[in-house]
C-alpha atoms as a PDB file:
ATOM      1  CA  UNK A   1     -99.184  29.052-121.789  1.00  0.00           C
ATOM      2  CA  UNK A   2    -102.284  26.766-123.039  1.00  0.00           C
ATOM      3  CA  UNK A   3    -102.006  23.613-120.044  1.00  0.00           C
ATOM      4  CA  UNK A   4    -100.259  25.348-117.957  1.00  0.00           C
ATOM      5  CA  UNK A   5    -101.400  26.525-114.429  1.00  0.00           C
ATOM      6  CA  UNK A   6     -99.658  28.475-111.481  1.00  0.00           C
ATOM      7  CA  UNK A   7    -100.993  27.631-108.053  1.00  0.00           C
ATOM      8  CA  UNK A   8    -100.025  30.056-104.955  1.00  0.00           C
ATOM      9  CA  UNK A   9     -99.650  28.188-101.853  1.00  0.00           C
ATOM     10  CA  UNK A  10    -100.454  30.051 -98.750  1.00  0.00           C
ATOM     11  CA  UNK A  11     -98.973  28.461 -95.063  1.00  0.00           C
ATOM     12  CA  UNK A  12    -100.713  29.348 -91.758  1.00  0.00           C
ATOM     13  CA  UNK A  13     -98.472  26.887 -89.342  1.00  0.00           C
ATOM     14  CA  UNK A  14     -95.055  27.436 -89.728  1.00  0.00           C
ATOM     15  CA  UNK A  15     -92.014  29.191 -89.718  1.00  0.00           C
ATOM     16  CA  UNK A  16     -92.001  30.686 -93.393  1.00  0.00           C
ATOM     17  CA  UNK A  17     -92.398  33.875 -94.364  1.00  0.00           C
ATOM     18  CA  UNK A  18     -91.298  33.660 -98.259  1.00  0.00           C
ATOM     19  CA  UNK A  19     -91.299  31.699-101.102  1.00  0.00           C
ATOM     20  CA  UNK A  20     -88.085  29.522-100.702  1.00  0.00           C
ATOM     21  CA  UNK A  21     -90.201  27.844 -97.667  1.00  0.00           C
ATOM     22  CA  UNK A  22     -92.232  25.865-100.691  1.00  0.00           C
ATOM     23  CA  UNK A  23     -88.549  24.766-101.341  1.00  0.00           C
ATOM     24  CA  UNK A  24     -88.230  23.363 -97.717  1.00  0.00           C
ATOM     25  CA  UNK A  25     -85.363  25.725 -97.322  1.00  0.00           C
ATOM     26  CA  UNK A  26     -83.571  23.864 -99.829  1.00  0.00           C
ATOM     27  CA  UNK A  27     -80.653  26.466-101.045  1.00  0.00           C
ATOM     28  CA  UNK A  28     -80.317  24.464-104.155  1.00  0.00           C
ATOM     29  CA  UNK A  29     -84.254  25.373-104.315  1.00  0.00           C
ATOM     30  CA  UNK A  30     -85.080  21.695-106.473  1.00  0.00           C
ATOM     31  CA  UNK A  31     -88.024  20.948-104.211  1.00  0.00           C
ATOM     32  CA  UNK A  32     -86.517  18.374-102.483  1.00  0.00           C
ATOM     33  CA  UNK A  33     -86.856  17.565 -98.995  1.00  0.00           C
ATOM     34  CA  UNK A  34     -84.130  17.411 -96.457  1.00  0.00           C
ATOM     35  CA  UNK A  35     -84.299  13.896 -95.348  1.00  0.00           C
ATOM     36  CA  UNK A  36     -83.946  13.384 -91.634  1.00  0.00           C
ATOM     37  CA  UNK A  37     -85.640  11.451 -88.778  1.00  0.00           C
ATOM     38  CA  UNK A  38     -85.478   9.942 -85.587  1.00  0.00           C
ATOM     39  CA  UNK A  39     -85.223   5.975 -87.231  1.00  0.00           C
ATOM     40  CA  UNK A  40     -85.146   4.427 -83.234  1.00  0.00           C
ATOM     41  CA  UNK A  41     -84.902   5.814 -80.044  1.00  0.00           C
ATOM     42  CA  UNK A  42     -84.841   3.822 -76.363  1.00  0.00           C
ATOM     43  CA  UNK A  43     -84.113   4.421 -72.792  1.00  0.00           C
ATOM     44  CA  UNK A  44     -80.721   2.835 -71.611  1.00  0.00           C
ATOM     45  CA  UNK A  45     -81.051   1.125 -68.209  1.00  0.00           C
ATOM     46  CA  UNK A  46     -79.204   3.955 -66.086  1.00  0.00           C
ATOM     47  CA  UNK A  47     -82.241   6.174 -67.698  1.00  0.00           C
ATOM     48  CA  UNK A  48     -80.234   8.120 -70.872  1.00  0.00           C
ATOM     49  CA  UNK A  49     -81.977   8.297 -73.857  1.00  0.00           C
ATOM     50  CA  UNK A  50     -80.622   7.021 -76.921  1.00  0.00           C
ATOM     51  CA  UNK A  51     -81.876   7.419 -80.502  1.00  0.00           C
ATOM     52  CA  UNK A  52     -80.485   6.894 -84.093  1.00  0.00           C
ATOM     53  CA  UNK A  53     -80.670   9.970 -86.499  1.00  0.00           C
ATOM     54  CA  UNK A  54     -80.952   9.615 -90.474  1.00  0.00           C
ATOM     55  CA  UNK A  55     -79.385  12.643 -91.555  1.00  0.00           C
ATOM     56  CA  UNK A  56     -78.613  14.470 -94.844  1.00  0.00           C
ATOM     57  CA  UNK A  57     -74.401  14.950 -94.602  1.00  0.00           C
ATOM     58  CA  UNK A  58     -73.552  18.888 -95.209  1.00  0.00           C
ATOM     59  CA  UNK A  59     -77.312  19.938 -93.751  1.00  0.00           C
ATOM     60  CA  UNK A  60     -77.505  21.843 -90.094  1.00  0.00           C
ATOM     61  CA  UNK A  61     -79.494  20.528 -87.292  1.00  0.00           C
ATOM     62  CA  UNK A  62     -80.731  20.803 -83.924  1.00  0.00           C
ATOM     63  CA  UNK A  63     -81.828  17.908 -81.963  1.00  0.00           C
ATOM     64  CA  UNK A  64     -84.272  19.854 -79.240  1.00  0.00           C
ATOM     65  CA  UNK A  65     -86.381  18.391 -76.134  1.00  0.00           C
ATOM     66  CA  UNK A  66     -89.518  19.462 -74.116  1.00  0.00           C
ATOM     67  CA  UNK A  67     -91.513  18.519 -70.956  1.00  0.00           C
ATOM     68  CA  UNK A  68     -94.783  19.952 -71.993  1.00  0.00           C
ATOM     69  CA  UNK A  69     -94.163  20.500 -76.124  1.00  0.00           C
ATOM     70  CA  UNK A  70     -94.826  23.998 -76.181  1.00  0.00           C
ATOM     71  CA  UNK A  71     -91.559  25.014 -74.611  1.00  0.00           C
ATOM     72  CA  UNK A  72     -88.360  23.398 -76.468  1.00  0.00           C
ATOM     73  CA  UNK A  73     -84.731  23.485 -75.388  1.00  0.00           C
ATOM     74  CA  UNK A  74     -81.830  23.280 -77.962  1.00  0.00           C
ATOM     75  CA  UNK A  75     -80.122  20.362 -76.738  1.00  0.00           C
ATOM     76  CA  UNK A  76     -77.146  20.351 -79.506  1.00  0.00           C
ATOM     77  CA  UNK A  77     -77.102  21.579 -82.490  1.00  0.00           C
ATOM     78  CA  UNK A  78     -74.657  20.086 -85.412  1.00  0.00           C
ATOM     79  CA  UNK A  79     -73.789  20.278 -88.982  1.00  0.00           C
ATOM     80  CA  UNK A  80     -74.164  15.971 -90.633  1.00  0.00           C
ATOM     81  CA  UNK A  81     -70.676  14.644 -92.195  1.00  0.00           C
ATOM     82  CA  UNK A  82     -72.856  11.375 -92.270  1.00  0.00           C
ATOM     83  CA  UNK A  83     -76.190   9.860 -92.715  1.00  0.00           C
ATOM     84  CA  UNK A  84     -76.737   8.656 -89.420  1.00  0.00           C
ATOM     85  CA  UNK A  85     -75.645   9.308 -86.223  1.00  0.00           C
ATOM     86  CA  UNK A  86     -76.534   8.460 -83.055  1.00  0.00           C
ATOM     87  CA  UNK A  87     -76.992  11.006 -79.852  1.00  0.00           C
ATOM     88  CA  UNK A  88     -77.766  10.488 -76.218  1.00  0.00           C
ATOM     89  CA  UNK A  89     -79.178  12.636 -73.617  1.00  0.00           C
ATOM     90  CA  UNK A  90     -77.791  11.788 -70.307  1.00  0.00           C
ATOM     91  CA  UNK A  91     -80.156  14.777 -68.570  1.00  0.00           C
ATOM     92  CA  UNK A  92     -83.051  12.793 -69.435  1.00  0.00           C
ATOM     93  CA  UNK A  93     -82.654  10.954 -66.324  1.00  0.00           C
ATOM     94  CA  UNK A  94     -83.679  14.165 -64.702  1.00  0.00           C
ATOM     95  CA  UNK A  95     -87.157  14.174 -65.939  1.00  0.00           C
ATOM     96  CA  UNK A  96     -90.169  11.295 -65.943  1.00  0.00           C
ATOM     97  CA  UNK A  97     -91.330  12.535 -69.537  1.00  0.00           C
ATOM     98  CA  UNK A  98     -89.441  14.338 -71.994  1.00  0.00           C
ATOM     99  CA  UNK A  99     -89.912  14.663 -75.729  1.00  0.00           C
ATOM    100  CA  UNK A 100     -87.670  15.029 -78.549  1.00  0.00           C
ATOM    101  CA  UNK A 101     -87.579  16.955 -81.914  1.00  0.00           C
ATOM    102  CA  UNK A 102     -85.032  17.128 -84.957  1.00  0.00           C
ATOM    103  CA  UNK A 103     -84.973  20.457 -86.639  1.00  0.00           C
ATOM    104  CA  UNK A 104     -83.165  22.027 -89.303  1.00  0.00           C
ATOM    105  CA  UNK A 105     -82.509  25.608 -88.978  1.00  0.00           C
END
């Protein structure tokens, strides 16, 4: 074991509560991260909001808004056959702020 060193990583924000959360939930557990973002997002002119997901196919989501970012509401929630995909939320007209976040469970 001469060169070798084990580090312990302790998380204080955050949903894990065990070791396969240094794997990013990664079931494989290789370390890598699930790719996904929001890659553009704009409001149509009848007020929907439209954005462009990159997505890992196979790999469960949840795209989720909020008015004030401590409450969230699960807006749809999917499983990726692709690597992008685009959603629109028609409520969105209903609010004069709104904020969106991509999860995966």
């Amino acid at each position: 074991m001469a060169g070798q060193k084990l580090f312990a990583i302790y998380e204080t924000n955050g949903p894990a509560t065990s070791v396969s959360s240094m794997f990013r939930r990664d079931r494989k557990h290789n370390a890598r991260a699930t790719q996904m973002a929001f890659n553009s997002s704009k409001q149509l002119p009848d007020g929907t909001a439209r954005m462009n997901l990159r997505l890992e196919p196979g790999a469960s989501y949840r795209v989720q808004a909020s008015t004030d970012l401590v409450q969230r509401l699960d807006l749809t929630n999917f499983v990726s056959s692709s690597l992008s995909i685009q959603f629109t939320d028609t409520s969105a007209t209903n609010y004069s702020q709104r904020f969106y976040r991509l999860a995966s469970p």
